[in-house]
C-alpha atoms as a PDB file:
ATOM      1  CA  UNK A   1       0.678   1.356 -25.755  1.00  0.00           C
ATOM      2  CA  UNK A   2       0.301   0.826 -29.202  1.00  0.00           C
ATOM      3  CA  UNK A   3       3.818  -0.049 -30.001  1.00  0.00           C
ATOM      4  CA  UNK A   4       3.288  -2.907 -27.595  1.00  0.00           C
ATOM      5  CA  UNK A   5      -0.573  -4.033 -28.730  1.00  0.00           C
ATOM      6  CA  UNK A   6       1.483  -4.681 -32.196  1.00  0.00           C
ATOM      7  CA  UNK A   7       4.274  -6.917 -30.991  1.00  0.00           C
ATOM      8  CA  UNK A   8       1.667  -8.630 -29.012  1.00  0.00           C
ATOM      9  CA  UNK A   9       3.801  -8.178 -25.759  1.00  0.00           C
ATOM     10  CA  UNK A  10       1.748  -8.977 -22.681  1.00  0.00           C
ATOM     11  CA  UNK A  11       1.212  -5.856 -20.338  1.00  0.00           C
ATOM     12  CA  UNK A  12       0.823  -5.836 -16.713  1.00  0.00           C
ATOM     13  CA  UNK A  13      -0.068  -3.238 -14.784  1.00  0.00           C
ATOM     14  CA  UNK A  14       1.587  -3.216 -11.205  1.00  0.00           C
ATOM     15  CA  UNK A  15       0.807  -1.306  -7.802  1.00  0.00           C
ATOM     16  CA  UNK A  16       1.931  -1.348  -4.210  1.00  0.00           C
ATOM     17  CA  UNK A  17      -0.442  -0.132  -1.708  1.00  0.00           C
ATOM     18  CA  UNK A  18       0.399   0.260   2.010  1.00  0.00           C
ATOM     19  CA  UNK A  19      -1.785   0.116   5.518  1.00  0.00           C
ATOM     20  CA  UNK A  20      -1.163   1.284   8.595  1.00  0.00           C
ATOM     21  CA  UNK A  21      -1.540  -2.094  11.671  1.00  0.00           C
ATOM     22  CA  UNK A  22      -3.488   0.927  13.710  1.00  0.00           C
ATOM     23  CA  UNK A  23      -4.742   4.074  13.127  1.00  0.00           C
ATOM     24  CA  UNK A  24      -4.610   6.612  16.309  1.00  0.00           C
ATOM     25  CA  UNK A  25      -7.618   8.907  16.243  1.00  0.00           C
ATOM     26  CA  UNK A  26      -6.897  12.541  15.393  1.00  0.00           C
ATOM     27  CA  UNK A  27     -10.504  13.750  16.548  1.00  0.00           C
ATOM     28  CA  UNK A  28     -12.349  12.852  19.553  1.00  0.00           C
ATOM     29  CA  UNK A  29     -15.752  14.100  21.558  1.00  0.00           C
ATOM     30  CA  UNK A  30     -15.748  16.202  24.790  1.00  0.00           C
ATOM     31  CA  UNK A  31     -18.350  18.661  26.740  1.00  0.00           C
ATOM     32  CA  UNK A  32     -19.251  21.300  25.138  1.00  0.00           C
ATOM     33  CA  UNK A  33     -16.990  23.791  26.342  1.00  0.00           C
ATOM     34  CA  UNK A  34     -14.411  22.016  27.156  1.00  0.00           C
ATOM     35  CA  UNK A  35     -10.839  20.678  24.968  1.00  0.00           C
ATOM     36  CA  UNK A  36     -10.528  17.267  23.915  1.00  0.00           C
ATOM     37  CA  UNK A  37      -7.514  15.671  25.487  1.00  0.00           C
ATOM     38  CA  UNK A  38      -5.503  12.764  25.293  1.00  0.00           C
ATOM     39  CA  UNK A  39      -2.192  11.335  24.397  1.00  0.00           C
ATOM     40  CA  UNK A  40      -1.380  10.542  21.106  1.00  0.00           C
ATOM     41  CA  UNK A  41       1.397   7.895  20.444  1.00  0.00           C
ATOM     42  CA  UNK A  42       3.332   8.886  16.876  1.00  0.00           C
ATOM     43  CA  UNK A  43       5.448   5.913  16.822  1.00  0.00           C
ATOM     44  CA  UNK A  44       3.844   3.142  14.032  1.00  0.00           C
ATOM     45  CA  UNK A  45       3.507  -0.013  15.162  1.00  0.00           C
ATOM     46  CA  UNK A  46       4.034  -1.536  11.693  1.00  0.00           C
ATOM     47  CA  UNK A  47       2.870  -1.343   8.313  1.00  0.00           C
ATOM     48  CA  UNK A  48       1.921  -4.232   5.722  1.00  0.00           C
ATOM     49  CA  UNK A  49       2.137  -3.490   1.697  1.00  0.00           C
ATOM     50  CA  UNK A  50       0.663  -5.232  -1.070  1.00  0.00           C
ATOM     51  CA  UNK A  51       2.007  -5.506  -4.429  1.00  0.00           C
ATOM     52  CA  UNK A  52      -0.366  -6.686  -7.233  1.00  0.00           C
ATOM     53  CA  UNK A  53      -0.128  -7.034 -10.724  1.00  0.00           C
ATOM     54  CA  UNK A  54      -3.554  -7.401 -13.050  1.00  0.00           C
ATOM     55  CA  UNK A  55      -3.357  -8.128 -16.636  1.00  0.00           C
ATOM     56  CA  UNK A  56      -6.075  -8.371 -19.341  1.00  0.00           C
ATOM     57  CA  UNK A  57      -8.161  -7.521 -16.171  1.00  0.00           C
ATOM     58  CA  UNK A  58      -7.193 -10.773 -14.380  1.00  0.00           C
ATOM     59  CA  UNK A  59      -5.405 -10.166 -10.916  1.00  0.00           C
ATOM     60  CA  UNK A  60      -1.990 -12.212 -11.536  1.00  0.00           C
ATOM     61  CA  UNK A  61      -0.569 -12.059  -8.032  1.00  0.00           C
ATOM     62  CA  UNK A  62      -0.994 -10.465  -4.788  1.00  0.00           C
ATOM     63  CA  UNK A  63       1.966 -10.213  -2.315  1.00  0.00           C
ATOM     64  CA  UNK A  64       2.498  -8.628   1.178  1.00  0.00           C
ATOM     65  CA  UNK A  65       5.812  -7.159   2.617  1.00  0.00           C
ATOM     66  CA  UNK A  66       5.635  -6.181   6.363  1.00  0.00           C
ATOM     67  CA  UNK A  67       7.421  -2.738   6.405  1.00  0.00           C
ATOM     68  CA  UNK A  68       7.825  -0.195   3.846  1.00  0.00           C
ATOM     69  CA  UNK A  69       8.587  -0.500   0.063  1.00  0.00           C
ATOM     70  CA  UNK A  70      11.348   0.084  -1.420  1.00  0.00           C
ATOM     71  CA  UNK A  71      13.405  -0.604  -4.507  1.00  0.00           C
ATOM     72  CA  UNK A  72      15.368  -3.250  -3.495  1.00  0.00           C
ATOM     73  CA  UNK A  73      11.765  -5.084  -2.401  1.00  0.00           C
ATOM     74  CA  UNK A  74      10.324  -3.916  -5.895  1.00  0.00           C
ATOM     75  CA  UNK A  75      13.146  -4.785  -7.514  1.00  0.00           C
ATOM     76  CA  UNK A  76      13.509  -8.687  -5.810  1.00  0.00           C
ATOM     77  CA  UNK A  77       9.338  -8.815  -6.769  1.00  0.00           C
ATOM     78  CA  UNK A  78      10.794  -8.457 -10.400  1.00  0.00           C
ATOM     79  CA  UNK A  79      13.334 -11.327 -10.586  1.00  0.00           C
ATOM     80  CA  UNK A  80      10.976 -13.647  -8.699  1.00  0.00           C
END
């Protein structure tokens, strides 16, 4: 960090964050006495993922993907 403090290069700080379009319950209520049953559907119905970059503690940009991150998404954020 300091190397770049002296050439006065401009860092950004970058992160991706992802969230789930529905969350199925893992825990539910039932007599007392008695299981708690249900069906629980495993397939995701989609996910949306932000990538944002802050510098000098100003948010720079904020941009959403639908479906999962990877490099070749981080990768075309970097040569936007």
């Amino acid at each position: 960090m300091a190397s770049y403090k002296t050439t006065k290069k401009t860092i950004v700080y970058i992160d991706e964050s992802g969230f789930a379009n529905d969350m199925p319950r893992s825990y539910g209520y039932s007599p007392i006495g008695k299981k708690c049953l249900d069906k629980r559907n495993w397939h995701e119905k989609g996910r949306i993922n932000a990538i944002g970059a802050i510098t000098d503690f100003n948010l720079v940009t904020v941009t959403l993907f639908t479906g999962s991150i990877n490099s070749q998404v981080f990768l075309f954020m970097d040569n936007r």
